[in-house]
Protein backbone atom coordinates (compact mmCIF):
# COMPACT_ATOMS: atom_id res chain seq x y z
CA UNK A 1 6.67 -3.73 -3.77
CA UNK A 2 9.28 -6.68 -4.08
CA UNK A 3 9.26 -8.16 -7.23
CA UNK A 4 8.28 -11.80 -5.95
CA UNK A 5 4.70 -10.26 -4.74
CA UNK A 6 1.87 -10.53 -6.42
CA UNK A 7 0.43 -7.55 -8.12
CA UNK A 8 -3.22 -7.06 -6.22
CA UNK A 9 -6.12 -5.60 -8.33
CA UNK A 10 -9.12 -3.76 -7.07
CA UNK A 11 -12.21 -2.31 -8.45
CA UNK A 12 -13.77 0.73 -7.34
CA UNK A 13 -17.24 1.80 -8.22
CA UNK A 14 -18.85 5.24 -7.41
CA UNK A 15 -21.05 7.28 -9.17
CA UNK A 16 -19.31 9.88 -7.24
CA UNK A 17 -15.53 11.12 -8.90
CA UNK A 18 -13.77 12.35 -5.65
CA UNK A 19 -15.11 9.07 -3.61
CA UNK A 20 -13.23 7.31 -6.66
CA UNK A 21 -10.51 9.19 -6.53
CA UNK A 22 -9.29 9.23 -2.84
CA UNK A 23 -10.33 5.25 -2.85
CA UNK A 24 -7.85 5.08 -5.83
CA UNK A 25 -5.04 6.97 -4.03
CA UNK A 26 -5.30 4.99 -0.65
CA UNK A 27 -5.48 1.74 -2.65
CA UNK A 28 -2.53 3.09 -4.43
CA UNK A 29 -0.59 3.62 -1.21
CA UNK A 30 -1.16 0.03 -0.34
CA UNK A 31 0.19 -1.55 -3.50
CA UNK A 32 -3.04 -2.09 -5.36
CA UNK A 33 -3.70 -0.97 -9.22
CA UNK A 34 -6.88 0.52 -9.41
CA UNK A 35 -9.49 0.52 -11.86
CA UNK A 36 -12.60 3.09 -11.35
CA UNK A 37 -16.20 2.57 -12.99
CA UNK A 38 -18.90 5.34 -12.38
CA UNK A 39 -22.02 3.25 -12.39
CA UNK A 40 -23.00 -0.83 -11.02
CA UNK A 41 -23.08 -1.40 -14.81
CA UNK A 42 -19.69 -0.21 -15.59
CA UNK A 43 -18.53 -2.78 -12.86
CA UNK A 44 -20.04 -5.84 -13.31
CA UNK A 45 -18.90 -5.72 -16.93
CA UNK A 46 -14.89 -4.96 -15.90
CA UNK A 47 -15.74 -8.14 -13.43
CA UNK A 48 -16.82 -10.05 -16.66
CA UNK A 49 -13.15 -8.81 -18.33
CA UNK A 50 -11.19 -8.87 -15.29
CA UNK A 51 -10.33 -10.21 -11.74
CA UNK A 52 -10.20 -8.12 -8.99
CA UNK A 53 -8.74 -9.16 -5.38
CA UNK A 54 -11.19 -6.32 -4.01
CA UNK A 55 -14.00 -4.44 -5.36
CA UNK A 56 -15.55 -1.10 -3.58
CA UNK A 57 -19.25 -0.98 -4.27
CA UNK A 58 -21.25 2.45 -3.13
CA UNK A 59 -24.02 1.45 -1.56
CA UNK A 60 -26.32 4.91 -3.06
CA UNK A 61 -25.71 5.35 -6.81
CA UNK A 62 -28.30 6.32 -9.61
CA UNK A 63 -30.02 3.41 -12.03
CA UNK A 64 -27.72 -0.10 -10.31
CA UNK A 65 -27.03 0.20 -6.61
CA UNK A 66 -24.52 -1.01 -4.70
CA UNK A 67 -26.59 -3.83 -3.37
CA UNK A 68 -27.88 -5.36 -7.00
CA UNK A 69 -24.43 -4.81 -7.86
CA UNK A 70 -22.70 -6.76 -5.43
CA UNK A 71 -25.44 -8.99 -6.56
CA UNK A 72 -24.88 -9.10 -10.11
CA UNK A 73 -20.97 -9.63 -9.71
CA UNK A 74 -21.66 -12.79 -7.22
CA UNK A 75 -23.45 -14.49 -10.15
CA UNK A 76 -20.98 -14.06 -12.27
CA UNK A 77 -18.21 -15.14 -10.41
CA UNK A 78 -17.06 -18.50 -9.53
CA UNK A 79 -16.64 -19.79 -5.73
CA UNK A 80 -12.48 -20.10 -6.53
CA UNK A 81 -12.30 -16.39 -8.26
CA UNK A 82 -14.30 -14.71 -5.72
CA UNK A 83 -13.51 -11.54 -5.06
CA UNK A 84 -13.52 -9.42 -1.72
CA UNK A 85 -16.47 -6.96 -2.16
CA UNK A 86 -16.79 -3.80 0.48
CA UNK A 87 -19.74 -1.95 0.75
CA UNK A 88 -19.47 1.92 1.36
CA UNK A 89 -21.64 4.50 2.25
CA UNK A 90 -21.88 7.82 3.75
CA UNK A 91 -25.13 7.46 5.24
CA UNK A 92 -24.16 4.54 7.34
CA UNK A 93 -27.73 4.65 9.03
CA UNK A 94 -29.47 3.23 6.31
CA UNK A 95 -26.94 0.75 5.93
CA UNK A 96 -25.59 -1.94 7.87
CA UNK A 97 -23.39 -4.55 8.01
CA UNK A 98 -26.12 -7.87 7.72
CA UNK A 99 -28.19 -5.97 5.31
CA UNK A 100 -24.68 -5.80 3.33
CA UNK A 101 -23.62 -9.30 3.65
CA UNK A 102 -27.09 -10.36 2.60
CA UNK A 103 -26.84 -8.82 -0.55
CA UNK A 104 -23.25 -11.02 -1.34
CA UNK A 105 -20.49 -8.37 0.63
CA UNK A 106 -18.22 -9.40 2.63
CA UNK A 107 -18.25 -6.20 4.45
CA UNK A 108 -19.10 -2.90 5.18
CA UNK A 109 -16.83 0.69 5.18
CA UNK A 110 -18.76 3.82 6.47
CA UNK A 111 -17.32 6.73 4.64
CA UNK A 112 -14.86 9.10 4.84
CA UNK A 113 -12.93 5.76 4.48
CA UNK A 114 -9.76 6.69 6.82
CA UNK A 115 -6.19 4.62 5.67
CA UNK A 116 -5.67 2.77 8.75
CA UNK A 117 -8.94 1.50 8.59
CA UNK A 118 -8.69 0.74 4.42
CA UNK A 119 -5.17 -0.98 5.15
CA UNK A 120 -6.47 -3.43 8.44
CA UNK A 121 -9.62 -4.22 6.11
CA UNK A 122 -7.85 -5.63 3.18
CA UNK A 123 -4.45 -7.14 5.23
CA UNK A 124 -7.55 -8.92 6.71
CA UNK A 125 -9.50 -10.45 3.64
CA UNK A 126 -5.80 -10.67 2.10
CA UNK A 127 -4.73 -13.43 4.90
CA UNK A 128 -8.12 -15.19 4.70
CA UNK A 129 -7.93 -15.19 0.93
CA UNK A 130 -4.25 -16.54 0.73
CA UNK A 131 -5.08 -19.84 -0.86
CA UNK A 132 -4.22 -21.78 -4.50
CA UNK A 133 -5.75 -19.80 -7.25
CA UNK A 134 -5.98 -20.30 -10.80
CA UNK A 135 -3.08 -19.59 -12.77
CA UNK A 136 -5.38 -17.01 -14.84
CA UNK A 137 -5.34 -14.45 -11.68
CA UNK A 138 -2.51 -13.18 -12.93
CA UNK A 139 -4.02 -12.20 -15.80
CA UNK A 140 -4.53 -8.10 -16.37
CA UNK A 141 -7.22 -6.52 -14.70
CA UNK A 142 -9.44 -5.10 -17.64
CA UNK A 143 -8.33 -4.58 -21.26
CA UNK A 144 -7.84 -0.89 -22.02
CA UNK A 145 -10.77 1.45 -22.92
């Protein structure tokens, strides 16, 4: 990455340690730092500490699900730090697309997430996103645990 870009954050939350893990490394391979949260609770409070360009929400995880989640992090976020929130599932026949953009998503990834399909989601919501931001954006993703 040239040293004029922007570093990009994302968020990835999954109850589920190897769906956070190859997220993390595709992510990786795209130029994105990555932090990982196991549980909907766990996210919404690195959203409350940090800003994230995209955030991976599981759609199926124990106690906060992906779609009160994507819920919680809406409210707390203004309209000009909004971030880019994916859905993801494996069962992608209980889920779909309007049911996830109801709930505050911007879209939908069935999983196995495959690169090619990770890298033409987020060049996408990266050229619709490229707009003045607050000079805090640059600002570290979450404080150290």
């Amino acid at each position: 990455m040239e040293a004029s870009q922007t570093v990009l954050h994302a968020l990835v939350i999954d109850d589920q340690p190897i769906s956070r893990r190859v997220l993390e490394l595709m992510l990786e391979k795209l130029g994105y730092t990555v932090r990982l949260c196991e549980s909907g609770r766990q996210g919404v409070e690195a959203v409350r500490h940090g800003q994230f360009a995209v955030i991976f929400i599981d759609v199926n995880m124990p106690g906060t699900n992906g779609f009160a989640t994507t819920r919680m992090i809406r409210e707390i976020q203004s309209n000009t730090m909004r971030s880019t929130i994916v859905l993801t599932s494996a069962e992608y026949v209980n889920v779909d697309q309007d049911r996830s953009i109801s709930a505050g998503a911007d879209s939908f990834m069935e999983k196995p997430v495959q690169l090619d399909s990770l890298r033409s989601l987020v060049n996408t919501f990266q050229c619709q996103t490229k707009r003045p931001r607050k000079p805090t954006s640059r600002t570290p993703a979450v404080p150290a645990d």
